[in-house]
PDB file of N, CA and C in Angstrom:
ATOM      1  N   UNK A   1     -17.458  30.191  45.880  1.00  0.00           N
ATOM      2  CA  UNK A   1     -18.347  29.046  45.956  1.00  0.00           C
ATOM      3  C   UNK A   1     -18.046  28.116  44.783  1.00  0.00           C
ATOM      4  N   UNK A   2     -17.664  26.823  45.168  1.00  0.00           N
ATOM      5  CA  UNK A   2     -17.788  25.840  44.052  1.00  0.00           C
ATOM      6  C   UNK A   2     -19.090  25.421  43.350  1.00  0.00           C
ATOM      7  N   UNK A   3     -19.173  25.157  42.314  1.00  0.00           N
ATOM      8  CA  UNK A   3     -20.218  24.607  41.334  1.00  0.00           C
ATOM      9  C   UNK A   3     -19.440  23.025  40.793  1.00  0.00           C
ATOM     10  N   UNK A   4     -20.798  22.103  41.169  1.00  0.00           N
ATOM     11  CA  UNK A   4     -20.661  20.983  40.546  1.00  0.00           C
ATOM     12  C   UNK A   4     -20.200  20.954  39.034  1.00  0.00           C
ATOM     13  N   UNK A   5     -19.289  20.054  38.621  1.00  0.00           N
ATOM     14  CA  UNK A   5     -19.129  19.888  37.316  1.00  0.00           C
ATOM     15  C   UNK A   5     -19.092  18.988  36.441  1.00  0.00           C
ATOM     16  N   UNK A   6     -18.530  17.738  36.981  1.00  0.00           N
ATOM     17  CA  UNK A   6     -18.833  16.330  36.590  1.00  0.00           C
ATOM     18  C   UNK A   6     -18.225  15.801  37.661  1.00  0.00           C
ATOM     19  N   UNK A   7     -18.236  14.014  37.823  1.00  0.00           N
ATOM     20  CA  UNK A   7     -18.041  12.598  38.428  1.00  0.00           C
ATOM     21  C   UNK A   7     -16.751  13.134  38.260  1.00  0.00           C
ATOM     22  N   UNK A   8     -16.034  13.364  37.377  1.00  0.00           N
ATOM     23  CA  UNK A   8     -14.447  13.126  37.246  1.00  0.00           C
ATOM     24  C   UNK A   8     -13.467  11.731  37.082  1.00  0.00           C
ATOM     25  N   UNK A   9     -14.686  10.931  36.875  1.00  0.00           N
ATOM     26  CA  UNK A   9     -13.981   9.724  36.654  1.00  0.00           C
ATOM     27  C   UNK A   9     -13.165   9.662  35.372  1.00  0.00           C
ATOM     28  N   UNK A  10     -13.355  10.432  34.229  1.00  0.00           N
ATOM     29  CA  UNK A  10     -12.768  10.693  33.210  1.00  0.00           C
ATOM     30  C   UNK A  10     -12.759  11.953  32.764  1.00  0.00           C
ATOM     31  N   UNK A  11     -11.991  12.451  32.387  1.00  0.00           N
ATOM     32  CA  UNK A  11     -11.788  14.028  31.593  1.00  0.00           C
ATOM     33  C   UNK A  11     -11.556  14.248  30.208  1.00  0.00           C
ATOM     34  N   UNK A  12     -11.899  15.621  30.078  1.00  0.00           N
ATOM     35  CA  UNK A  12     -11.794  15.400  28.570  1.00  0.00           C
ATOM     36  C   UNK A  12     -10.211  15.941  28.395  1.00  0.00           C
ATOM     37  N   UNK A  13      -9.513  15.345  27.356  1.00  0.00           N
ATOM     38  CA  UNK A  13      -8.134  15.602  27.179  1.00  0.00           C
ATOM     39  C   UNK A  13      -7.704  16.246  25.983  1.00  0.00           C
ATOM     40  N   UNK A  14      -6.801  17.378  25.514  1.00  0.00           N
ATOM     41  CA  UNK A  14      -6.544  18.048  24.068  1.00  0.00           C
ATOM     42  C   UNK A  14      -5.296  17.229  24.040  1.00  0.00           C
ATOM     43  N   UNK A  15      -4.969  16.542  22.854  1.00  0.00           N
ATOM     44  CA  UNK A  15      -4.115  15.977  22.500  1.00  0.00           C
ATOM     45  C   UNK A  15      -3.076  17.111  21.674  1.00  0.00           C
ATOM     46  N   UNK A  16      -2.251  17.616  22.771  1.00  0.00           N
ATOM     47  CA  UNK A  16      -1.524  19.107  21.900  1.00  0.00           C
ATOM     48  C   UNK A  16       0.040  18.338  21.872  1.00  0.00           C
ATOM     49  N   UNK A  17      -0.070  17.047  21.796  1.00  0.00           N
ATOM     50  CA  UNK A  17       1.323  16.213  20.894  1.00  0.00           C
ATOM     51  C   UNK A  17       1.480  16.411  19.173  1.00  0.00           C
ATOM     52  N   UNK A  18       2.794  16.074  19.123  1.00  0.00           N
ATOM     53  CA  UNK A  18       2.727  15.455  17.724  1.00  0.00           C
ATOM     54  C   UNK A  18       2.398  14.161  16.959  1.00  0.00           C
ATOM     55  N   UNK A  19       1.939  13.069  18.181  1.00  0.00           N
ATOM     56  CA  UNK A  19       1.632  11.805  17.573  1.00  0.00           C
ATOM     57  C   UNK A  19       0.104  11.124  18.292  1.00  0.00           C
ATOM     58  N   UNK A  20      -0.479  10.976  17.377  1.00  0.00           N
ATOM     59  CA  UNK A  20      -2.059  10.173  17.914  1.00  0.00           C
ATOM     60  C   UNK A  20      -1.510   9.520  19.478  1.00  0.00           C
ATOM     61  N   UNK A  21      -2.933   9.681  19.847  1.00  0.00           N
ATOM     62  CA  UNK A  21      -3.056   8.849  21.393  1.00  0.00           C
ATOM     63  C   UNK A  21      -3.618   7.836  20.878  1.00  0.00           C
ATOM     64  N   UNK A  22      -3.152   6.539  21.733  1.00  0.00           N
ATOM     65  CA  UNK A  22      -3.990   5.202  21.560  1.00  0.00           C
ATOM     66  C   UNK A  22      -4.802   4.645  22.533  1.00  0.00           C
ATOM     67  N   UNK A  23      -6.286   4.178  22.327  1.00  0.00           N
ATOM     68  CA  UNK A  23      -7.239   4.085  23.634  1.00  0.00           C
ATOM     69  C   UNK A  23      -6.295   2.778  24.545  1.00  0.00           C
ATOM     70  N   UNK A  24      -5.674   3.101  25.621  1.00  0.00           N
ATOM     71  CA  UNK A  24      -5.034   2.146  26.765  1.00  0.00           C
ATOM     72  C   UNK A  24      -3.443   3.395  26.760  1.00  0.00           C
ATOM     73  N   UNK A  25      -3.101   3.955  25.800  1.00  0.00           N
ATOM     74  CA  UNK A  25      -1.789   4.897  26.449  1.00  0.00           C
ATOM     75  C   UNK A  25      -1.860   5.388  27.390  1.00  0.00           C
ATOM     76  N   UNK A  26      -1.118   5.141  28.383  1.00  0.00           N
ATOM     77  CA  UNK A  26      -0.828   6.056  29.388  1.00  0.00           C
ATOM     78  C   UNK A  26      -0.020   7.616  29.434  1.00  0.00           C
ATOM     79  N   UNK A  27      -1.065   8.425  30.003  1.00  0.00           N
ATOM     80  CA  UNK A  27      -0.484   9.935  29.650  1.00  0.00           C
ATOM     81  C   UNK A  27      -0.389  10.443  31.067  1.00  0.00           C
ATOM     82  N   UNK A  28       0.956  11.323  31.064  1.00  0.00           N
ATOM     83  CA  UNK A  28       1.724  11.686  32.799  1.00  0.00           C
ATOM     84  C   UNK A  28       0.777  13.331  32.439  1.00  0.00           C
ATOM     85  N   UNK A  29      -0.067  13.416  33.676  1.00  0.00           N
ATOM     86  CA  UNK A  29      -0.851  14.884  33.364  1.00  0.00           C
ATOM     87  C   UNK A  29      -0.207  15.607  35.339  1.00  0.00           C
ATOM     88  N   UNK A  30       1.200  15.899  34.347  1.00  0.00           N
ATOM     89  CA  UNK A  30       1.556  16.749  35.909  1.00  0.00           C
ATOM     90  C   UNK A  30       2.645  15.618  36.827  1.00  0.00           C
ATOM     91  N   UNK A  31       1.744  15.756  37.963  1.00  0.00           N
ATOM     92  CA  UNK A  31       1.958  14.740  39.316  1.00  0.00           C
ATOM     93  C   UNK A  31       0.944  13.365  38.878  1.00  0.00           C
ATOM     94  N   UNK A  32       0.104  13.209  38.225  1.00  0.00           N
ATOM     95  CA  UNK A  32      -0.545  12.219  37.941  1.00  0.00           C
ATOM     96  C   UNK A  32      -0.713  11.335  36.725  1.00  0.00           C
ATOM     97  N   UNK A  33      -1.207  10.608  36.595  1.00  0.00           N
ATOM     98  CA  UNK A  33      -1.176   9.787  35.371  1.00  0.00           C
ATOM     99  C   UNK A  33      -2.756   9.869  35.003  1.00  0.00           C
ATOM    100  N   UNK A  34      -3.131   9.563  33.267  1.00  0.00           N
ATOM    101  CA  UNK A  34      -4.090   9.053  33.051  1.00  0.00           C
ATOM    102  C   UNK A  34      -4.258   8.486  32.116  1.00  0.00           C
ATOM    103  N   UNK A  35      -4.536   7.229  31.657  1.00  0.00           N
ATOM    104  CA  UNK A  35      -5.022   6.266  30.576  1.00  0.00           C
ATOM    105  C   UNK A  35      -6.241   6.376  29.612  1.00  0.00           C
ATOM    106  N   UNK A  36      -5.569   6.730  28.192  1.00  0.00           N
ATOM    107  CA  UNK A  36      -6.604   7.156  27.233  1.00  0.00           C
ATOM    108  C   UNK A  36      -7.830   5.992  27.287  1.00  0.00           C
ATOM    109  N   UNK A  37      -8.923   6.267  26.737  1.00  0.00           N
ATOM    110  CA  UNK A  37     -10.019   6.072  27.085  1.00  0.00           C
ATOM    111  C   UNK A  37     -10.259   5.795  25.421  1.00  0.00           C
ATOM    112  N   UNK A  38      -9.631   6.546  24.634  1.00  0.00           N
ATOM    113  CA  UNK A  38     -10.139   6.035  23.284  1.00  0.00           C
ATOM    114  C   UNK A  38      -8.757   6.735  22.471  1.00  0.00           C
ATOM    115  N   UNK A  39      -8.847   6.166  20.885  1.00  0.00           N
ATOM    116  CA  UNK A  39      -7.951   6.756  20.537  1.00  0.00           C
ATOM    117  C   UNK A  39      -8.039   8.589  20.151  1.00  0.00           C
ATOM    118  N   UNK A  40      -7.111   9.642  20.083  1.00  0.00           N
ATOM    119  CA  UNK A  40      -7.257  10.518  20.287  1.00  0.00           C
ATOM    120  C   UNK A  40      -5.812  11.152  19.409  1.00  0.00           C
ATOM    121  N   UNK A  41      -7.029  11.682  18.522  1.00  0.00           N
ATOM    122  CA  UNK A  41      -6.040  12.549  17.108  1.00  0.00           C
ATOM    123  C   UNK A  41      -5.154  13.619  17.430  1.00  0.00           C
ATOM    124  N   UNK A  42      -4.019  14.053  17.200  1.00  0.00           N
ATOM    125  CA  UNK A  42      -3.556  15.517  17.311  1.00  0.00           C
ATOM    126  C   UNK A  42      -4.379  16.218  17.214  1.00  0.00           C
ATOM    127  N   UNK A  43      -4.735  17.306  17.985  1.00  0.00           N
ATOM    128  CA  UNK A  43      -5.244  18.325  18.000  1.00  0.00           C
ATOM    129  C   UNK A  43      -6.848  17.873  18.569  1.00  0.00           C
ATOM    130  N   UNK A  44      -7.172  16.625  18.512  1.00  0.00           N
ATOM    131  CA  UNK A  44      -8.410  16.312  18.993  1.00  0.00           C
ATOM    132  C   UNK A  44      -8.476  16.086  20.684  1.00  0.00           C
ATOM    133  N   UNK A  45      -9.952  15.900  20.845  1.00  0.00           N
ATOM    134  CA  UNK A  45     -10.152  15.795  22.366  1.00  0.00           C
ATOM    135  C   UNK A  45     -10.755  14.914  22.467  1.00  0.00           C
ATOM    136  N   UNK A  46     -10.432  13.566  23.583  1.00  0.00           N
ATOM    137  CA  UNK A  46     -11.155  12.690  23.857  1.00  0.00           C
ATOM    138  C   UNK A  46     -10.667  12.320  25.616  1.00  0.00           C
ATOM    139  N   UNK A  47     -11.426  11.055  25.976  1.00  0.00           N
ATOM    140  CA  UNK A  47     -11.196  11.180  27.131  1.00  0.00           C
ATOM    141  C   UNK A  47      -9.990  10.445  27.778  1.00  0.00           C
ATOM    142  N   UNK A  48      -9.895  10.689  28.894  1.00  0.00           N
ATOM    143  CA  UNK A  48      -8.615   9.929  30.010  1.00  0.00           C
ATOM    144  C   UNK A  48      -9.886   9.781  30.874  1.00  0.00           C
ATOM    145  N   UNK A  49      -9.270   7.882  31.367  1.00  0.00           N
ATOM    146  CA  UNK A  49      -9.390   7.924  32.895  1.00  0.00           C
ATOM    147  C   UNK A  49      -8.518   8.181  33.977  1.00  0.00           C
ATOM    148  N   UNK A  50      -8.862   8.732  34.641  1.00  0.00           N
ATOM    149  CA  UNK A  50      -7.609   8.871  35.822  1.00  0.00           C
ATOM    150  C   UNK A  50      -8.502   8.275  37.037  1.00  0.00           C
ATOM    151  N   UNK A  51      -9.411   7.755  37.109  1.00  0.00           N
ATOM    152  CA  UNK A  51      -9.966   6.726  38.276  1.00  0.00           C
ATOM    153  C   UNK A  51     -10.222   5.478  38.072  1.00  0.00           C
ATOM    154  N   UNK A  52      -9.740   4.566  38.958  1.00  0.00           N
ATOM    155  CA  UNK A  52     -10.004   2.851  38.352  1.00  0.00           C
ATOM    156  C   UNK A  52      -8.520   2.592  38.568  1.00  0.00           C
ATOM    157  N   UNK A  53      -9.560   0.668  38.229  1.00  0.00           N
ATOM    158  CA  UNK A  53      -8.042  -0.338  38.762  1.00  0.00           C
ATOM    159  C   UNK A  53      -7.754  -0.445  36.872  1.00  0.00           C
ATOM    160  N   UNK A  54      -6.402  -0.478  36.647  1.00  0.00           N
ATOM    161  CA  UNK A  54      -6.089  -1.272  35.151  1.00  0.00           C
ATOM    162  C   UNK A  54      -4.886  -1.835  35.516  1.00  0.00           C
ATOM    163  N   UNK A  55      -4.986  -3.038  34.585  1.00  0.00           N
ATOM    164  CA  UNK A  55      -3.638  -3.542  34.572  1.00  0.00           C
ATOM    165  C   UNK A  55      -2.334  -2.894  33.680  1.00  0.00           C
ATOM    166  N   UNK A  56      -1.079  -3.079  34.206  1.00  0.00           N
ATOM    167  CA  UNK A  56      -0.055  -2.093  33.131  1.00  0.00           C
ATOM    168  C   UNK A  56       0.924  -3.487  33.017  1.00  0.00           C
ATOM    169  N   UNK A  57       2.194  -2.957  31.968  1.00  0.00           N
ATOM    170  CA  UNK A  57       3.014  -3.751  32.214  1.00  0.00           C
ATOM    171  C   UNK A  57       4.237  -3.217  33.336  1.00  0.00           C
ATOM    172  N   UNK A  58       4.963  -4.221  33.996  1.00  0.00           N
ATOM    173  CA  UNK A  58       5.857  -4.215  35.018  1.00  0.00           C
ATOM    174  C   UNK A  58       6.818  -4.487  34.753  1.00  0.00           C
ATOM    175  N   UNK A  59       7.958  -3.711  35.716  1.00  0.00           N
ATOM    176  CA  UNK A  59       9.208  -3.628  35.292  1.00  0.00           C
ATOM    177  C   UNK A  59       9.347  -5.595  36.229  1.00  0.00           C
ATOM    178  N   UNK A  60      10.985  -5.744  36.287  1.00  0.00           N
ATOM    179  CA  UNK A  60      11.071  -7.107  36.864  1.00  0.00           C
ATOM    180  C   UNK A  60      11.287  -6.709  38.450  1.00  0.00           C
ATOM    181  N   UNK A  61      10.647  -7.281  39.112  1.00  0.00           N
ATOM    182  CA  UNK A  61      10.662  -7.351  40.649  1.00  0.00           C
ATOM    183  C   UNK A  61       9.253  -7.420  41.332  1.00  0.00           C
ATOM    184  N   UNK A  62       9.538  -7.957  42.527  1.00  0.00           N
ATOM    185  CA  UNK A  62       8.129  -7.853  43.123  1.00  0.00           C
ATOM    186  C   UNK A  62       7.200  -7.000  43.595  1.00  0.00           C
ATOM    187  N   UNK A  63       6.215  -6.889  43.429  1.00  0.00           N
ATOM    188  CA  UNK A  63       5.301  -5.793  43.794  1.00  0.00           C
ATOM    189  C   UNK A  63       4.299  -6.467  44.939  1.00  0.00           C
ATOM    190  N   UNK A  64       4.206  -5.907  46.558  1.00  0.00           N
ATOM    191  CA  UNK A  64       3.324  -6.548  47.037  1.00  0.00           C
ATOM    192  C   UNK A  64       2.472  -5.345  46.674  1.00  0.00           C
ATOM    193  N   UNK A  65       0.804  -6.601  47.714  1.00  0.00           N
ATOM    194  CA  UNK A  65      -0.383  -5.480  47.495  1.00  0.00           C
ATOM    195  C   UNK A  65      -0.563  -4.411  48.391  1.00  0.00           C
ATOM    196  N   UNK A  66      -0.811  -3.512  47.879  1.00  0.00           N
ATOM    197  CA  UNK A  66      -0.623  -2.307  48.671  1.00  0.00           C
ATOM    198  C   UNK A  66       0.576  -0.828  48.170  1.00  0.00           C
ATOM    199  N   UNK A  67       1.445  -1.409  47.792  1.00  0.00           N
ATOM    200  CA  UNK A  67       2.990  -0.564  47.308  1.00  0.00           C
ATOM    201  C   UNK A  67       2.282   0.416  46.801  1.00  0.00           C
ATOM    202  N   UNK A  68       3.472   1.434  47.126  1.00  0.00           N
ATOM    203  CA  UNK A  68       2.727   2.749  45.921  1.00  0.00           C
ATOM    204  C   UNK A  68       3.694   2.468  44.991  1.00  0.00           C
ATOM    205  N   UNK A  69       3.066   2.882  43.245  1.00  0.00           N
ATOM    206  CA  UNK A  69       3.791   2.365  42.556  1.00  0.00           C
ATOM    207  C   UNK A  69       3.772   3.660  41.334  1.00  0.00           C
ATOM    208  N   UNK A  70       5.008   3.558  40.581  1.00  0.00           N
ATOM    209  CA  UNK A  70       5.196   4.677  39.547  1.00  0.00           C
ATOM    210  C   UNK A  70       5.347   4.201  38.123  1.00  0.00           C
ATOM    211  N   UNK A  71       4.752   5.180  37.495  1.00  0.00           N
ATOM    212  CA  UNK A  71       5.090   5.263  35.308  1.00  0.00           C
ATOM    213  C   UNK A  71       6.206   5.549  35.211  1.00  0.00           C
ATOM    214  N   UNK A  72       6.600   4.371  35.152  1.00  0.00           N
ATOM    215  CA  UNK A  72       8.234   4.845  34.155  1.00  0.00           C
ATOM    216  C   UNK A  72       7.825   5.129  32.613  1.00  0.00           C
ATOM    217  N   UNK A  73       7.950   6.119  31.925  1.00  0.00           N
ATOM    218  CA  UNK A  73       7.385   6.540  30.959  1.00  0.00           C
ATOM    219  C   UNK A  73       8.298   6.230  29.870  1.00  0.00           C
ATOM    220  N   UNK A  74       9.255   6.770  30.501  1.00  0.00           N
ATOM    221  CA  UNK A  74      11.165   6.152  29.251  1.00  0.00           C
ATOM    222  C   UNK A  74      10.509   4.377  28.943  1.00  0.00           C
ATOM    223  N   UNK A  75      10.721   3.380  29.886  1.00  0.00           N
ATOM    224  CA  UNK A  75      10.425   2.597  29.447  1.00  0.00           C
ATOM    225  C   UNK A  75       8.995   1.718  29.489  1.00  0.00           C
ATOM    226  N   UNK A  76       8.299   2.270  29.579  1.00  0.00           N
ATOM    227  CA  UNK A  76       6.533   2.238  29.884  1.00  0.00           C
ATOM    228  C   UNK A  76       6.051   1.213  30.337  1.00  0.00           C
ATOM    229  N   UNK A  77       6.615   1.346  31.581  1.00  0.00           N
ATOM    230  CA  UNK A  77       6.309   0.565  32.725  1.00  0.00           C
ATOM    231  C   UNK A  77       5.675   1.102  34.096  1.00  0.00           C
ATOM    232  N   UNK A  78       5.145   0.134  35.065  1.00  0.00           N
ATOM    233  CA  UNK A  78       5.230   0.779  36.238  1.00  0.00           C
ATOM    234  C   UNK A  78       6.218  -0.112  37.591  1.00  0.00           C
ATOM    235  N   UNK A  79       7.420   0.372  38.037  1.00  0.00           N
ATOM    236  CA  UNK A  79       7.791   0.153  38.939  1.00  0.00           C
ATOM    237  C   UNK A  79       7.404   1.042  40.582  1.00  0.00           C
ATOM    238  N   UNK A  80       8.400   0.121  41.470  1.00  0.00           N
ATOM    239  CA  UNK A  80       8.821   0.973  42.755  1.00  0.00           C
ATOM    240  C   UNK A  80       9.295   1.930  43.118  1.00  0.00           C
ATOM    241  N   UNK A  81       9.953   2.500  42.453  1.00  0.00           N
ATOM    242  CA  UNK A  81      10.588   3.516  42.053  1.00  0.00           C
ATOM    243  C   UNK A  81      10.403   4.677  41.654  1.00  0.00           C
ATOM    244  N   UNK A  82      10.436   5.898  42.974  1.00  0.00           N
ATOM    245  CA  UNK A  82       9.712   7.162  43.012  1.00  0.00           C
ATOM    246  C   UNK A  82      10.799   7.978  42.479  1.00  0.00           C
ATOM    247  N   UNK A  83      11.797   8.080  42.295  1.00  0.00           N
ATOM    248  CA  UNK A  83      12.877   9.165  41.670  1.00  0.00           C
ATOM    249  C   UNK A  83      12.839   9.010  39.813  1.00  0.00           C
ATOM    250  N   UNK A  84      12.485  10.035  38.923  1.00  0.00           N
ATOM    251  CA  UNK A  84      12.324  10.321  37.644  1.00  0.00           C
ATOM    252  C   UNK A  84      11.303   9.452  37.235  1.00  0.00           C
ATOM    253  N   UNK A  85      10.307   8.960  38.138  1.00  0.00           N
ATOM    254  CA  UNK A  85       9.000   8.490  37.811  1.00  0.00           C
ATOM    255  C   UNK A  85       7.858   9.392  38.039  1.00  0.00           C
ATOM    256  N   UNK A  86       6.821   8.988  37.822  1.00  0.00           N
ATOM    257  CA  UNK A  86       5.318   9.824  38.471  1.00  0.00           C
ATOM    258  C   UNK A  86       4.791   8.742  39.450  1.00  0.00           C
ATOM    259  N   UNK A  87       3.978   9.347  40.347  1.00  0.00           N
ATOM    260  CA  UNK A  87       3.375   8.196  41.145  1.00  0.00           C
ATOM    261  C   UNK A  87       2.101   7.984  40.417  1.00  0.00           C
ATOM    262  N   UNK A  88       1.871   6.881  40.166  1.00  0.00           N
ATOM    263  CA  UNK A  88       0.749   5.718  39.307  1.00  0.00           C
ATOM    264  C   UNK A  88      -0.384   5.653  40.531  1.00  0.00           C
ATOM    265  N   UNK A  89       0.082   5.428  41.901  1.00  0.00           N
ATOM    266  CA  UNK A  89      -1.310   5.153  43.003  1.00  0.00           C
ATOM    267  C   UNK A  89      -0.725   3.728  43.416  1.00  0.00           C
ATOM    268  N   UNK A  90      -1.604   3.084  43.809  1.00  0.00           N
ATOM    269  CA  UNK A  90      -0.959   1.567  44.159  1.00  0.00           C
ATOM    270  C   UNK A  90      -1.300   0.326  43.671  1.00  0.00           C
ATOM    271  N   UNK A  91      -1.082  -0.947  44.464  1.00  0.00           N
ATOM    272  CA  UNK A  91      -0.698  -1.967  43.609  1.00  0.00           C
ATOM    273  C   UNK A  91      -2.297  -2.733  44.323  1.00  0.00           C
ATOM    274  N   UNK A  92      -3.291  -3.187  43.556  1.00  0.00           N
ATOM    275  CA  UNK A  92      -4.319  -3.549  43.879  1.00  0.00           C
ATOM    276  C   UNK A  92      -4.227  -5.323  44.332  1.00  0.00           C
ATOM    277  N   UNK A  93      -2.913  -5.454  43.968  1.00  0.00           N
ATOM    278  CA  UNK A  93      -2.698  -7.723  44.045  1.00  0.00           C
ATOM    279  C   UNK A  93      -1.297  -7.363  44.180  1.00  0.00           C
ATOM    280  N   UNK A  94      -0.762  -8.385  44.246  1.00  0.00           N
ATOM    281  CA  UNK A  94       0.388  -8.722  44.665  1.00  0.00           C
ATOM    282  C   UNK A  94       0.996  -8.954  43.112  1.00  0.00           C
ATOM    283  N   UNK A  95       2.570  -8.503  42.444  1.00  0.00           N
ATOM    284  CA  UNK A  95       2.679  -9.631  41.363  1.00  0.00           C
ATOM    285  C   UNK A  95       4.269  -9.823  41.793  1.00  0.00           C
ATOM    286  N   UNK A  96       4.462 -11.177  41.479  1.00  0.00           N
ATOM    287  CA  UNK A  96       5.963 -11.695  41.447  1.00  0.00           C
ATOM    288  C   UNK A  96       6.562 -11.030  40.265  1.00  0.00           C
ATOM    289  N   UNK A  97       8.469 -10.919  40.734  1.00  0.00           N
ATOM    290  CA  UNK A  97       8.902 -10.718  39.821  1.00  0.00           C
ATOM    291  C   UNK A  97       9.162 -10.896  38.454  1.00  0.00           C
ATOM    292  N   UNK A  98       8.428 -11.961  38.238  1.00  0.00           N
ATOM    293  CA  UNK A  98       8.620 -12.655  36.774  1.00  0.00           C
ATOM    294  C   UNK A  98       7.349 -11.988  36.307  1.00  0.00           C
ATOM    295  N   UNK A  99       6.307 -11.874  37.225  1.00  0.00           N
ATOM    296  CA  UNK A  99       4.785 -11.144  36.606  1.00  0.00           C
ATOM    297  C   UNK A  99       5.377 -10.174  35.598  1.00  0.00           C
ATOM    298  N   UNK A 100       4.331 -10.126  34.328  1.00  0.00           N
ATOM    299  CA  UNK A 100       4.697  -9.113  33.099  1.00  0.00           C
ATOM    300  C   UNK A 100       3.870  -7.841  33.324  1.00  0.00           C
ATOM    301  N   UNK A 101       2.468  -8.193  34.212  1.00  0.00           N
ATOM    302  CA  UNK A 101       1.314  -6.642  34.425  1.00  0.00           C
ATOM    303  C   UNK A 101       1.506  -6.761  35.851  1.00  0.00           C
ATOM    304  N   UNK A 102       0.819  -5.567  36.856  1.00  0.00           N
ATOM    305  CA  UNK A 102       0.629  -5.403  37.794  1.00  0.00           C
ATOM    306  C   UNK A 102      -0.608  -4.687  37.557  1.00  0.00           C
ATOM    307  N   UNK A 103      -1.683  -5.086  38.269  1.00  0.00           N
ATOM    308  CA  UNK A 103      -2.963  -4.253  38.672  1.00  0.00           C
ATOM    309  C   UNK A 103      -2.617  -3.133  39.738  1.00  0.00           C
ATOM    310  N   UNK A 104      -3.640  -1.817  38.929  1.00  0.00           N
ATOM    311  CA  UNK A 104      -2.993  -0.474  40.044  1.00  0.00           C
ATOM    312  C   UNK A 104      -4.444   0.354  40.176  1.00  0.00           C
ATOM    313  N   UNK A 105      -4.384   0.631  41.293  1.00  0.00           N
ATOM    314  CA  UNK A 105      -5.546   1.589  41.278  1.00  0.00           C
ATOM    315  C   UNK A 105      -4.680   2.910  41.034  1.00  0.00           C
ATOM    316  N   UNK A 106      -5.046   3.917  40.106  1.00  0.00           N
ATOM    317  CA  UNK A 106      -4.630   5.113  39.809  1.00  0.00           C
ATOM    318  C   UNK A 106      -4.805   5.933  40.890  1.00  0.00           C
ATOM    319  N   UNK A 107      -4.248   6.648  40.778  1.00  0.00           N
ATOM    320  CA  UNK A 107      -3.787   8.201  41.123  1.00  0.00           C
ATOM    321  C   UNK A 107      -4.850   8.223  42.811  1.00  0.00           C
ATOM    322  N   UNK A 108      -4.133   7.117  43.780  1.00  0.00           N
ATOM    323  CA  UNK A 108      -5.258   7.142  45.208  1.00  0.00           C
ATOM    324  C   UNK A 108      -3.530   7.298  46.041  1.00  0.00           C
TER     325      UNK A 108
END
């Protein structure tokens, strides 16, 4: 039997890196992504969202609305591009290739 536990709109996260998290970093948890929520010390715990629209920055090319779209983490972006990426969820607007962010709803 399951037991309720929280909304899950955010989780709590152990920062078991060697370098501080910054509140807006994006962190690959697995198959999914989630965006710190605040900044977050080595060894400390604070939260990730992994639900919601945010804007990221974009690699160059077009993104319509709808695309599923991925964290390129090497260069911390999100493109089209599902091979040595994570899937991010999709593209909430449309952005042209010259666009620098793309709006994404996470991990849907």
């Amino acid at each position: 039997m399951a037991e309720y536990f929280q909304r899950g709109e955010s989780l709590d996260y152990t920062n078991a890196g060697s370098a501080a998290i910054e509140a807006g970093d994006v962190i690959v948890l697995g198959t999914k992504i989630g965006v710190a929520g605040c900044d977050i010390a080595v060894g400390a715990v604070g939260s990730v969202h992994v639900e919601g629209v945010f804007a990221f920055p974009k690699a160059t090319g077009a993104i319509t609305v709808g695309a599923a779209v991925y964290w390129d983490a090497t260069n911390g972006e999100i493109n089209t591009t599902s091979s040595g990426n994570t899937l991010a969820g999709y593209a909430t607007a449309a952005a042209a290739s010259a666009d620098t962010t793309v709006l994404v709803k996470i991990n849907a």
